[in-house]
C-alpha atoms as a PDB file:
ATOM      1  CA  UNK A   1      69.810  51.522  77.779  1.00  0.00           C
ATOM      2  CA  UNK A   2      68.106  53.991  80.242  1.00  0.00           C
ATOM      3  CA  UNK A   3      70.290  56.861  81.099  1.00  0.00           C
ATOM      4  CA  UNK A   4      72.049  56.785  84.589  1.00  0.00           C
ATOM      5  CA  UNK A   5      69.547  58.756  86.985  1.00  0.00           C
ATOM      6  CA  UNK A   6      69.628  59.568  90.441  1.00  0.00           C
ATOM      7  CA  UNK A   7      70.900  56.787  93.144  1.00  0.00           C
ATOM      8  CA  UNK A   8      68.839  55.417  95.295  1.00  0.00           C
ATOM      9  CA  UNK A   9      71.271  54.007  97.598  1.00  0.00           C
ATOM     10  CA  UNK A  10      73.919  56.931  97.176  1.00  0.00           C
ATOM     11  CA  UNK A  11      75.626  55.337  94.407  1.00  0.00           C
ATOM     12  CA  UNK A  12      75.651  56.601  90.909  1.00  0.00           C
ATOM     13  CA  UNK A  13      74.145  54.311  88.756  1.00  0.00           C
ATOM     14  CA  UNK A  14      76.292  52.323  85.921  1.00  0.00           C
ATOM     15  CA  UNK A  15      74.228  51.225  82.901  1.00  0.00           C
ATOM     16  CA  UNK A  16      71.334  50.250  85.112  1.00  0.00           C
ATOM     17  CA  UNK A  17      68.179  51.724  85.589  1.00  0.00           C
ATOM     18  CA  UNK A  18      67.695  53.688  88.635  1.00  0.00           C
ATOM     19  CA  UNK A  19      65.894  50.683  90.361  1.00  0.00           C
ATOM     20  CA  UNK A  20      68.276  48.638  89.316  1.00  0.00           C
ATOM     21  CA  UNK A  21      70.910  49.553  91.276  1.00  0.00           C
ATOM     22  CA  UNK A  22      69.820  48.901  95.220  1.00  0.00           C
ATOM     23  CA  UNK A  23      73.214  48.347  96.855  1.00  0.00           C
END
């Protein structure tokens, strides 16, 4: 799995990609 990068939203990212996470 891809590393947790920078959140889009403001929310670190768990797991998921950092387009993954949108909310």
């Amino acid at each position: 799995m891809p590393k947790p990068t920078i959140a889009i939203v403001g929310r670190p990212n768990v797991g998921k990609s950092t387009f993954a996470n949108v909310g």
